[in-house]
PDB file of N, CA and C in Angstrom:
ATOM      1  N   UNK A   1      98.543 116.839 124.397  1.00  0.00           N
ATOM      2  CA  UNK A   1      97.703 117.842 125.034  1.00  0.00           C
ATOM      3  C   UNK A   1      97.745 117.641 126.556  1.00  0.00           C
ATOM      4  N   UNK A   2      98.423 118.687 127.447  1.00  0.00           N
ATOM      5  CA  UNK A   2      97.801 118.661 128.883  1.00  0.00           C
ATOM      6  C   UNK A   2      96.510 118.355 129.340  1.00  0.00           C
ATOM      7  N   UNK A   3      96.703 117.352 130.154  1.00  0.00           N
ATOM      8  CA  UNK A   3      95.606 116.503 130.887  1.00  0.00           C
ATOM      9  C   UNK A   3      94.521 118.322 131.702  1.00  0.00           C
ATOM     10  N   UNK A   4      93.754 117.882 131.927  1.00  0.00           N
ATOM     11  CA  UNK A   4      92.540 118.537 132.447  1.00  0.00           C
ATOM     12  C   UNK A   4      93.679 119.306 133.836  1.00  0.00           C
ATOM     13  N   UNK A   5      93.855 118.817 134.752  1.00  0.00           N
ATOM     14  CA  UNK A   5      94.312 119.290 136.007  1.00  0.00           C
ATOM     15  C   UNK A   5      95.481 119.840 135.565  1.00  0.00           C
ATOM     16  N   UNK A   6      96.383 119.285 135.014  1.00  0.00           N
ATOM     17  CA  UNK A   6      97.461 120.796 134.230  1.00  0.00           C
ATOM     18  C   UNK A   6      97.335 121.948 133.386  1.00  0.00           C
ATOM     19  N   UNK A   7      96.191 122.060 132.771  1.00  0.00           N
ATOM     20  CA  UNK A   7      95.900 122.946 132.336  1.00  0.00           C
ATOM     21  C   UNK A   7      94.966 123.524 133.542  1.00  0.00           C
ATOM     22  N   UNK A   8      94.132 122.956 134.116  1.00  0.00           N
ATOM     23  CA  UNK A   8      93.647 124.230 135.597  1.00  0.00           C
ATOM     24  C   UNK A   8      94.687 124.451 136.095  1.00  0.00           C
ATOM     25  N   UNK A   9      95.622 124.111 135.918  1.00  0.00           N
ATOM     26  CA  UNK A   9      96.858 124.612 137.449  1.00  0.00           C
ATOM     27  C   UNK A   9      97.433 125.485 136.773  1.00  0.00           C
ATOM     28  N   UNK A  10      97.756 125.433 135.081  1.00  0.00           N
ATOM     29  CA  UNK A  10      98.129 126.731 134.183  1.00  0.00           C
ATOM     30  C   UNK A  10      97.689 128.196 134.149  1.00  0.00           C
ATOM     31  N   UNK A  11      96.370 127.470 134.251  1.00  0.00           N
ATOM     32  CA  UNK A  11      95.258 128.878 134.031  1.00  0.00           C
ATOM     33  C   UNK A  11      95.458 129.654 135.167  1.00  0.00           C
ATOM     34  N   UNK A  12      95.357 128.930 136.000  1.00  0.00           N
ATOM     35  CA  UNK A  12      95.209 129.795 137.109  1.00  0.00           C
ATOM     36  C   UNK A  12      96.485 130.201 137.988  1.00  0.00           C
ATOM     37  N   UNK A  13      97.251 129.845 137.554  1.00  0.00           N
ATOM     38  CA  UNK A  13      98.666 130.188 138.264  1.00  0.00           C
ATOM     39  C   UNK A  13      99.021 131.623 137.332  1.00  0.00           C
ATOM     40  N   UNK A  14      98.358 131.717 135.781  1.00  0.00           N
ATOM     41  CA  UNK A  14      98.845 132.691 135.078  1.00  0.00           C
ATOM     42  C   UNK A  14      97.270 133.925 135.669  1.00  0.00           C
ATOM     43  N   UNK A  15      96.282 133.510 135.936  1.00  0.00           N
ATOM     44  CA  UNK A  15      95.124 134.369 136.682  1.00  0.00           C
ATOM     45  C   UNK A  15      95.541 134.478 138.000  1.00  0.00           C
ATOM     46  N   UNK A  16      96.354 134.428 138.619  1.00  0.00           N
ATOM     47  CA  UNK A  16      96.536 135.123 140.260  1.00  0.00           C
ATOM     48  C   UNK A  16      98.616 135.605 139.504  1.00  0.00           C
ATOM     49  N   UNK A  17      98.910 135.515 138.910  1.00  0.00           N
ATOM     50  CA  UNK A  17     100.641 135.772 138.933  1.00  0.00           C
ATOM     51  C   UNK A  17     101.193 134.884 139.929  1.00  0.00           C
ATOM     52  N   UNK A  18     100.802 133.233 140.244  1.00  0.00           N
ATOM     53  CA  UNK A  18     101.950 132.713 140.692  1.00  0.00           C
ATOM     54  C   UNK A  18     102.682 131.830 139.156  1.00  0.00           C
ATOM     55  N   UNK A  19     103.979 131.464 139.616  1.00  0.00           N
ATOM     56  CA  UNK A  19     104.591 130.599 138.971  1.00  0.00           C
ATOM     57  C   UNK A  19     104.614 129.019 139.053  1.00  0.00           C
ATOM     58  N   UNK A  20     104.490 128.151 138.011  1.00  0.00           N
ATOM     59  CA  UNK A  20     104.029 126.912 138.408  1.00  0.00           C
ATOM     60  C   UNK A  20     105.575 126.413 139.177  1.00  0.00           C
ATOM     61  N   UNK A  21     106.916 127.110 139.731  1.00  0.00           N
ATOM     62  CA  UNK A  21     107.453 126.371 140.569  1.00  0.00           C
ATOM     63  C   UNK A  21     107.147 127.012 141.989  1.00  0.00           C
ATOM     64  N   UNK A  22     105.675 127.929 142.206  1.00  0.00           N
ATOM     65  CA  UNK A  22     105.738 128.147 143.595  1.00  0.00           C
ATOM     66  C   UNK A  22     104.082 127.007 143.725  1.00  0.00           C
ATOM     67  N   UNK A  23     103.961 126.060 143.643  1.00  0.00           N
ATOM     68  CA  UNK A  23     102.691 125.304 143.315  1.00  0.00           C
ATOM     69  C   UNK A  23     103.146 124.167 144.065  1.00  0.00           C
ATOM     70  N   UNK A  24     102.167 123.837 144.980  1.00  0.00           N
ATOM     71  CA  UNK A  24     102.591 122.172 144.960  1.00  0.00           C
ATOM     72  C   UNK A  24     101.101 121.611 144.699  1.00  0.00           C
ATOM     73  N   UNK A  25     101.176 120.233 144.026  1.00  0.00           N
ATOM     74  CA  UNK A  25     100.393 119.229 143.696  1.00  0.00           C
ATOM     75  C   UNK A  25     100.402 118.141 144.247  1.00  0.00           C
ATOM     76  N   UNK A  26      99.669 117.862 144.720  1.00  0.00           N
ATOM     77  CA  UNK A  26      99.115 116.057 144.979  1.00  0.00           C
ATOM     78  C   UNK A  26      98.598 115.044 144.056  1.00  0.00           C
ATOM     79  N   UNK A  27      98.659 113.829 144.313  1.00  0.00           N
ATOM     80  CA  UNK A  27      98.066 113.411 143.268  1.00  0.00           C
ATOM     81  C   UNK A  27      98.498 111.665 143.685  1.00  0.00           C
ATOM     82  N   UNK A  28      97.743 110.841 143.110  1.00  0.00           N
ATOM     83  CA  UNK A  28      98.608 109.574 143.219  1.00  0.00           C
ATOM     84  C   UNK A  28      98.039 108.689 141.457  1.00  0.00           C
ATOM     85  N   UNK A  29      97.661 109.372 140.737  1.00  0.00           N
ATOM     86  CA  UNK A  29      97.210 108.195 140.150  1.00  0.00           C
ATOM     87  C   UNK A  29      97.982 108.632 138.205  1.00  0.00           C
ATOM     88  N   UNK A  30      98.213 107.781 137.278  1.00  0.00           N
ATOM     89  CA  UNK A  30      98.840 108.111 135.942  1.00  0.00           C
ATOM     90  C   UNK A  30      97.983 109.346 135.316  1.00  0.00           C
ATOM     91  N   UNK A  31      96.593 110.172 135.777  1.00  0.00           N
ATOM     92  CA  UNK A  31      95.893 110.858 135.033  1.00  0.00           C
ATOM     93  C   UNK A  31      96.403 112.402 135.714  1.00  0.00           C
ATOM     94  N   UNK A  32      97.937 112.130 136.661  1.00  0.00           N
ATOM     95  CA  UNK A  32      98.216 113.477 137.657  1.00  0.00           C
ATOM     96  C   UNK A  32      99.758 113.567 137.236  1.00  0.00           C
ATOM     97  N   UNK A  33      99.779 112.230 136.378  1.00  0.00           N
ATOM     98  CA  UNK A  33     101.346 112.481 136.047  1.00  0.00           C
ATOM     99  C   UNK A  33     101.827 114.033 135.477  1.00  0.00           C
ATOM    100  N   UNK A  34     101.183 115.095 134.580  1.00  0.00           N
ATOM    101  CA  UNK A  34     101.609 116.057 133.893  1.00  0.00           C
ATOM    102  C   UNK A  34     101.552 116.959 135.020  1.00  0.00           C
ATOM    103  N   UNK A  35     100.679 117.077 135.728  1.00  0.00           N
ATOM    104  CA  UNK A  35     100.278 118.092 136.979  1.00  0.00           C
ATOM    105  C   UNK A  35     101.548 117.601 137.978  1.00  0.00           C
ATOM    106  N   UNK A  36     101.979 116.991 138.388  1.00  0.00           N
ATOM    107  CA  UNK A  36     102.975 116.349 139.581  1.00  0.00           C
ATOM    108  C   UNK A  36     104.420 116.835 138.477  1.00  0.00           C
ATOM    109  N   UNK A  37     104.461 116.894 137.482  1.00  0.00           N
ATOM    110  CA  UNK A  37     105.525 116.999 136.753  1.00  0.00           C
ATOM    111  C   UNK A  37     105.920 118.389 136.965  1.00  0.00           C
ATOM    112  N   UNK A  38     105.084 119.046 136.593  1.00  0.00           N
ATOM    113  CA  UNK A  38     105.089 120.764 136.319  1.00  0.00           C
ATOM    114  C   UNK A  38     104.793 121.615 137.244  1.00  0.00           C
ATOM    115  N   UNK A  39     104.281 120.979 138.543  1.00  0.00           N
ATOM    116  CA  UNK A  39     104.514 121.841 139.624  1.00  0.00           C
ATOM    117  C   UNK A  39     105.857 121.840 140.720  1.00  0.00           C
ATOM    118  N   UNK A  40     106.140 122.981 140.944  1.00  0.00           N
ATOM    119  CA  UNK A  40     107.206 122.675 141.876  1.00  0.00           C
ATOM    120  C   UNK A  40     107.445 122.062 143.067  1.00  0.00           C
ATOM    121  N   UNK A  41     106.711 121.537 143.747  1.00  0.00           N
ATOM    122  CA  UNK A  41     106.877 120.935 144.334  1.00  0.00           C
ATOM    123  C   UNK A  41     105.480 119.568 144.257  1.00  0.00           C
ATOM    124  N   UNK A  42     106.127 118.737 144.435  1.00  0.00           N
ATOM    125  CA  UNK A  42     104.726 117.577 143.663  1.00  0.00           C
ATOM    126  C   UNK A  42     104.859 116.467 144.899  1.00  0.00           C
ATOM    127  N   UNK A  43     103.684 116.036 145.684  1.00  0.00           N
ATOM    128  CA  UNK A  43     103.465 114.773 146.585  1.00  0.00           C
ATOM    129  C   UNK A  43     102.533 113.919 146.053  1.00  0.00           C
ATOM    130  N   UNK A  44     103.168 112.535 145.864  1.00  0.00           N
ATOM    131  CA  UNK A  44     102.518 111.551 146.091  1.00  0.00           C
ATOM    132  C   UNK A  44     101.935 110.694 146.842  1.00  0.00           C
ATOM    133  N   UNK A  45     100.813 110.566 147.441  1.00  0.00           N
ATOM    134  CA  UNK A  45     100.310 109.617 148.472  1.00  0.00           C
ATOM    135  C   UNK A  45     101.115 108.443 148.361  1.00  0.00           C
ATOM    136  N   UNK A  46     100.856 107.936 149.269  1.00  0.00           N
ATOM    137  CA  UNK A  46     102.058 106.338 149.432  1.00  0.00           C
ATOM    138  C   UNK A  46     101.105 105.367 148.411  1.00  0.00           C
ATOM    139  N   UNK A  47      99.606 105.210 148.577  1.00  0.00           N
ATOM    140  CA  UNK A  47      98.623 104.538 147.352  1.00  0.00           C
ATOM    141  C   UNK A  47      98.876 104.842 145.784  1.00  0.00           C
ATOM    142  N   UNK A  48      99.750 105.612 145.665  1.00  0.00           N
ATOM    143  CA  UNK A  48      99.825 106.135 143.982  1.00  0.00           C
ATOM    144  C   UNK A  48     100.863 104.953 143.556  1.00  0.00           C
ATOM    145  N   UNK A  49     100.430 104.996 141.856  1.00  0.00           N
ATOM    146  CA  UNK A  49     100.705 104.340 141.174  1.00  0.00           C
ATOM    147  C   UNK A  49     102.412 104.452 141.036  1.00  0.00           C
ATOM    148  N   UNK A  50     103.120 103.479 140.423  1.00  0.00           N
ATOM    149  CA  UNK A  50     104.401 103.731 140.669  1.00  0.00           C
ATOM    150  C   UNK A  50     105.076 105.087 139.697  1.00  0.00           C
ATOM    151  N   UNK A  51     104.355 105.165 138.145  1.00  0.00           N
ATOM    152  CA  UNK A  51     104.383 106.612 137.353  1.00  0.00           C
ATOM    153  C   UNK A  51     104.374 107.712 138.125  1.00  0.00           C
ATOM    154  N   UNK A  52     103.134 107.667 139.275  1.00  0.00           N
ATOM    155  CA  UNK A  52     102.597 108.935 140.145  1.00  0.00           C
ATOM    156  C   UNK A  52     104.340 109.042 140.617  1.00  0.00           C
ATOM    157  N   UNK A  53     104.884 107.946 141.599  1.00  0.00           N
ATOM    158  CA  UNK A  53     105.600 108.378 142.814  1.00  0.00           C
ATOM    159  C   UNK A  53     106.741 108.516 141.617  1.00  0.00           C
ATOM    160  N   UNK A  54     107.264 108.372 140.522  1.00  0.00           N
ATOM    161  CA  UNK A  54     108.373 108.846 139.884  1.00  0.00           C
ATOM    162  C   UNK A  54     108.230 110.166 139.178  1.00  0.00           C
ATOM    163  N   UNK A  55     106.693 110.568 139.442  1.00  0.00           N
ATOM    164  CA  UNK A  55     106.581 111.695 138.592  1.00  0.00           C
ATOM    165  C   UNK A  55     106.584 113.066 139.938  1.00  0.00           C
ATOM    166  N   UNK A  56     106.948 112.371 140.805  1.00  0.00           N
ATOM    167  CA  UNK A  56     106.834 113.111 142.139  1.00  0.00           C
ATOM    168  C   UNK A  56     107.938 114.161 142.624  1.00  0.00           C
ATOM    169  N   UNK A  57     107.631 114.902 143.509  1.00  0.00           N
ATOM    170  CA  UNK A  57     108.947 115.516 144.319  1.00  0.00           C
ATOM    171  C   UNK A  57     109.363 114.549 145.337  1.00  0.00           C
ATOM    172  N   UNK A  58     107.925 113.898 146.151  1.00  0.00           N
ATOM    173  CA  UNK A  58     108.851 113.012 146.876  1.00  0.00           C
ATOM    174  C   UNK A  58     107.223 112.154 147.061  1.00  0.00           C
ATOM    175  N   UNK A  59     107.144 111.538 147.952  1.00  0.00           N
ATOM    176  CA  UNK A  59     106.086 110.126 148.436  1.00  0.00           C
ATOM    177  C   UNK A  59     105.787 110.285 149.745  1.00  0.00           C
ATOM    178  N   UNK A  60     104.615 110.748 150.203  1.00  0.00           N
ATOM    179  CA  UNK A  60     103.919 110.870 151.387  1.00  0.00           C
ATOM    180  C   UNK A  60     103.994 109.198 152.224  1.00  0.00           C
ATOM    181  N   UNK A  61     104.685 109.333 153.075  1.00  0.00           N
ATOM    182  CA  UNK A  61     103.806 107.896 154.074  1.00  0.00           C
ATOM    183  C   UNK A  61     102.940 107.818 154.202  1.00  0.00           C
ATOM    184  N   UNK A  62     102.021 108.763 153.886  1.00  0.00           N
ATOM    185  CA  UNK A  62     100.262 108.097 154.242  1.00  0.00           C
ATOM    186  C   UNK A  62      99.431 108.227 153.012  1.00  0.00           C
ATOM    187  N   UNK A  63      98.578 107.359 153.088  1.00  0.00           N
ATOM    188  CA  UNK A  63      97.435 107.323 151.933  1.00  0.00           C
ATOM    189  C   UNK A  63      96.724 108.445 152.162  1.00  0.00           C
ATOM    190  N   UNK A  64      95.615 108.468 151.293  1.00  0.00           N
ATOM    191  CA  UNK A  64      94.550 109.350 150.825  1.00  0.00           C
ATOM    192  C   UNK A  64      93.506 108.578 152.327  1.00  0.00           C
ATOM    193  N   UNK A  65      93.326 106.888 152.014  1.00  0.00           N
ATOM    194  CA  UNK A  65      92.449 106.897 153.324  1.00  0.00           C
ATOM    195  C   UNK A  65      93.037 107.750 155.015  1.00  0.00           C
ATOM    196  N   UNK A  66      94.478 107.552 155.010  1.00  0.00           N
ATOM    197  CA  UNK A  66      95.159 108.269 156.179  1.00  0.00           C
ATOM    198  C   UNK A  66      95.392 109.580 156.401  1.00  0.00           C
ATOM    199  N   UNK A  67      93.978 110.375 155.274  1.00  0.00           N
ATOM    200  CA  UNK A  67      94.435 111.800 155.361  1.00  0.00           C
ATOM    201  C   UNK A  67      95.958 112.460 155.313  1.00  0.00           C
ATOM    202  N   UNK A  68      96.651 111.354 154.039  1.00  0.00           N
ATOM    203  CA  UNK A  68      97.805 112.284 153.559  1.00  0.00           C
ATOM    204  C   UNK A  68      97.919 113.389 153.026  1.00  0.00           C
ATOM    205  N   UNK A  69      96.634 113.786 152.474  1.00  0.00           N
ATOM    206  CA  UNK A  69      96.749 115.396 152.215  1.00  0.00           C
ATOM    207  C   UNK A  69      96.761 116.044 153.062  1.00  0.00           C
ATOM    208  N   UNK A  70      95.917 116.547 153.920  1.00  0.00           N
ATOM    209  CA  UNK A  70      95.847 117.032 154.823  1.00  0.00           C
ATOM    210  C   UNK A  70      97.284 116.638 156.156  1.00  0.00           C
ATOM    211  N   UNK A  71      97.615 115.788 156.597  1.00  0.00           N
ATOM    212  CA  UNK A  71      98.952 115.823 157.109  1.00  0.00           C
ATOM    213  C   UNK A  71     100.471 116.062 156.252  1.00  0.00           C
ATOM    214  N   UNK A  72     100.254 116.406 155.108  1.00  0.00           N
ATOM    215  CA  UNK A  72     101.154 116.975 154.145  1.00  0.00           C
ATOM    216  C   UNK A  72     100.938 118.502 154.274  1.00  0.00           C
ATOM    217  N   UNK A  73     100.027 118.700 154.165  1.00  0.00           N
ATOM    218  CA  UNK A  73     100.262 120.048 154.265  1.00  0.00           C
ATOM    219  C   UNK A  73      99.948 120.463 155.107  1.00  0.00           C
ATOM    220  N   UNK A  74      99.754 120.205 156.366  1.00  0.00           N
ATOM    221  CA  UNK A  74     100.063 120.122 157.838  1.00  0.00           C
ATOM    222  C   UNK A  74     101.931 120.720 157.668  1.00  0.00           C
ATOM    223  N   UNK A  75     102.817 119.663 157.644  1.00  0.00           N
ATOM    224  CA  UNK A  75     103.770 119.409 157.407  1.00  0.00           C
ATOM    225  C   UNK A  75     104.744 120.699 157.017  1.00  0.00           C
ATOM    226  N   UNK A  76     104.156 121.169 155.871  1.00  0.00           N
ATOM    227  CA  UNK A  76     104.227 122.472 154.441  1.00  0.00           C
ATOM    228  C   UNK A  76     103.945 123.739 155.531  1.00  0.00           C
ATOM    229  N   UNK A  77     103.304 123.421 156.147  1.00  0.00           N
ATOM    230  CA  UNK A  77     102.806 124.703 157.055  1.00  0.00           C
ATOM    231  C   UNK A  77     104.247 125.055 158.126  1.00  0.00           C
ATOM    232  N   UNK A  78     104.517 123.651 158.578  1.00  0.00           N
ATOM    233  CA  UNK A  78     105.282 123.769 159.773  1.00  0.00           C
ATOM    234  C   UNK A  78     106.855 124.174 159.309  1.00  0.00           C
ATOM    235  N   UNK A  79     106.913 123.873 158.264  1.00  0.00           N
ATOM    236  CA  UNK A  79     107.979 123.954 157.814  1.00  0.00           C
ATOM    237  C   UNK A  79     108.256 125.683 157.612  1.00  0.00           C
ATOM    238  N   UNK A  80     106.971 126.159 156.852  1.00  0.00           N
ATOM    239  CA  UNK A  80     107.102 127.660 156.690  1.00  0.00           C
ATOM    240  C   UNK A  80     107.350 128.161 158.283  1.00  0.00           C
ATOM    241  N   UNK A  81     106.360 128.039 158.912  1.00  0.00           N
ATOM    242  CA  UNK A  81     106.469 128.684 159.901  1.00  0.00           C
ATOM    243  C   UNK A  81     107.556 128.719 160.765  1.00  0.00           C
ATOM    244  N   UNK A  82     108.730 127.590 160.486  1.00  0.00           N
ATOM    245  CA  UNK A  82     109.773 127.218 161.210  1.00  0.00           C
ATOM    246  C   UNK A  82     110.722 128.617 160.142  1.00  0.00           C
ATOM    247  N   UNK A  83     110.679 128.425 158.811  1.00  0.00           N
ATOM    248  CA  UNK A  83     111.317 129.226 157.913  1.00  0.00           C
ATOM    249  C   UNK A  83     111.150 131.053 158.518  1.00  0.00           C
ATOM    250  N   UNK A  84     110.168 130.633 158.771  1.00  0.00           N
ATOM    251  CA  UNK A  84     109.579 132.583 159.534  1.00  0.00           C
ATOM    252  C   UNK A  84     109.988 133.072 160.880  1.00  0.00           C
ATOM    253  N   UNK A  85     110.233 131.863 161.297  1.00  0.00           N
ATOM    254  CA  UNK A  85     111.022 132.375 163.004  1.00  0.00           C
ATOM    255  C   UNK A  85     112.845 132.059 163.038  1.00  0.00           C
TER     256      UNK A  85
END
């Protein structure tokens, strides 16, 4: 059975019409492994478990204390916006 956070990321990717490979997920710990699996693009904080960072797209250099989410998708932003010009 899909863990709790893969099935919210199901539901609701099929309630707005995105596809779970336009999704990215975070996560660092074995209870994010199914969610990091099934989204298309999947980050692991550098603190995640070693399951997390193999279940990953790739491994953030910064922790959760170093506001790796937030400078990840910092990152995600710049990248689009580089993609748009």
């Amino acid at each position: 059975m899909p863990t709790h956070a893969a099935r919210v990321q199901k539901r609701l990717c099929e309630s707005i019409g995105v596809t779970l490979a336009e999704v990215v997920a975070f996560g660092d710990s074995d209870n994010d492994l199914e969610m990091l699996e099934v989204a298309g693009t999947s980050i692991c904080m550098a603190q995640g478990t070693t399951a997390a960072k193999r279940a990953s797209t790739r491994v953030s250099q910064w922790t959760n204390h170093e506001h790796g989410v937030a400078r990840e998708v910092e990152l995600l932003c710049d990248a689009l916006e580089s993609l748009a010009s």
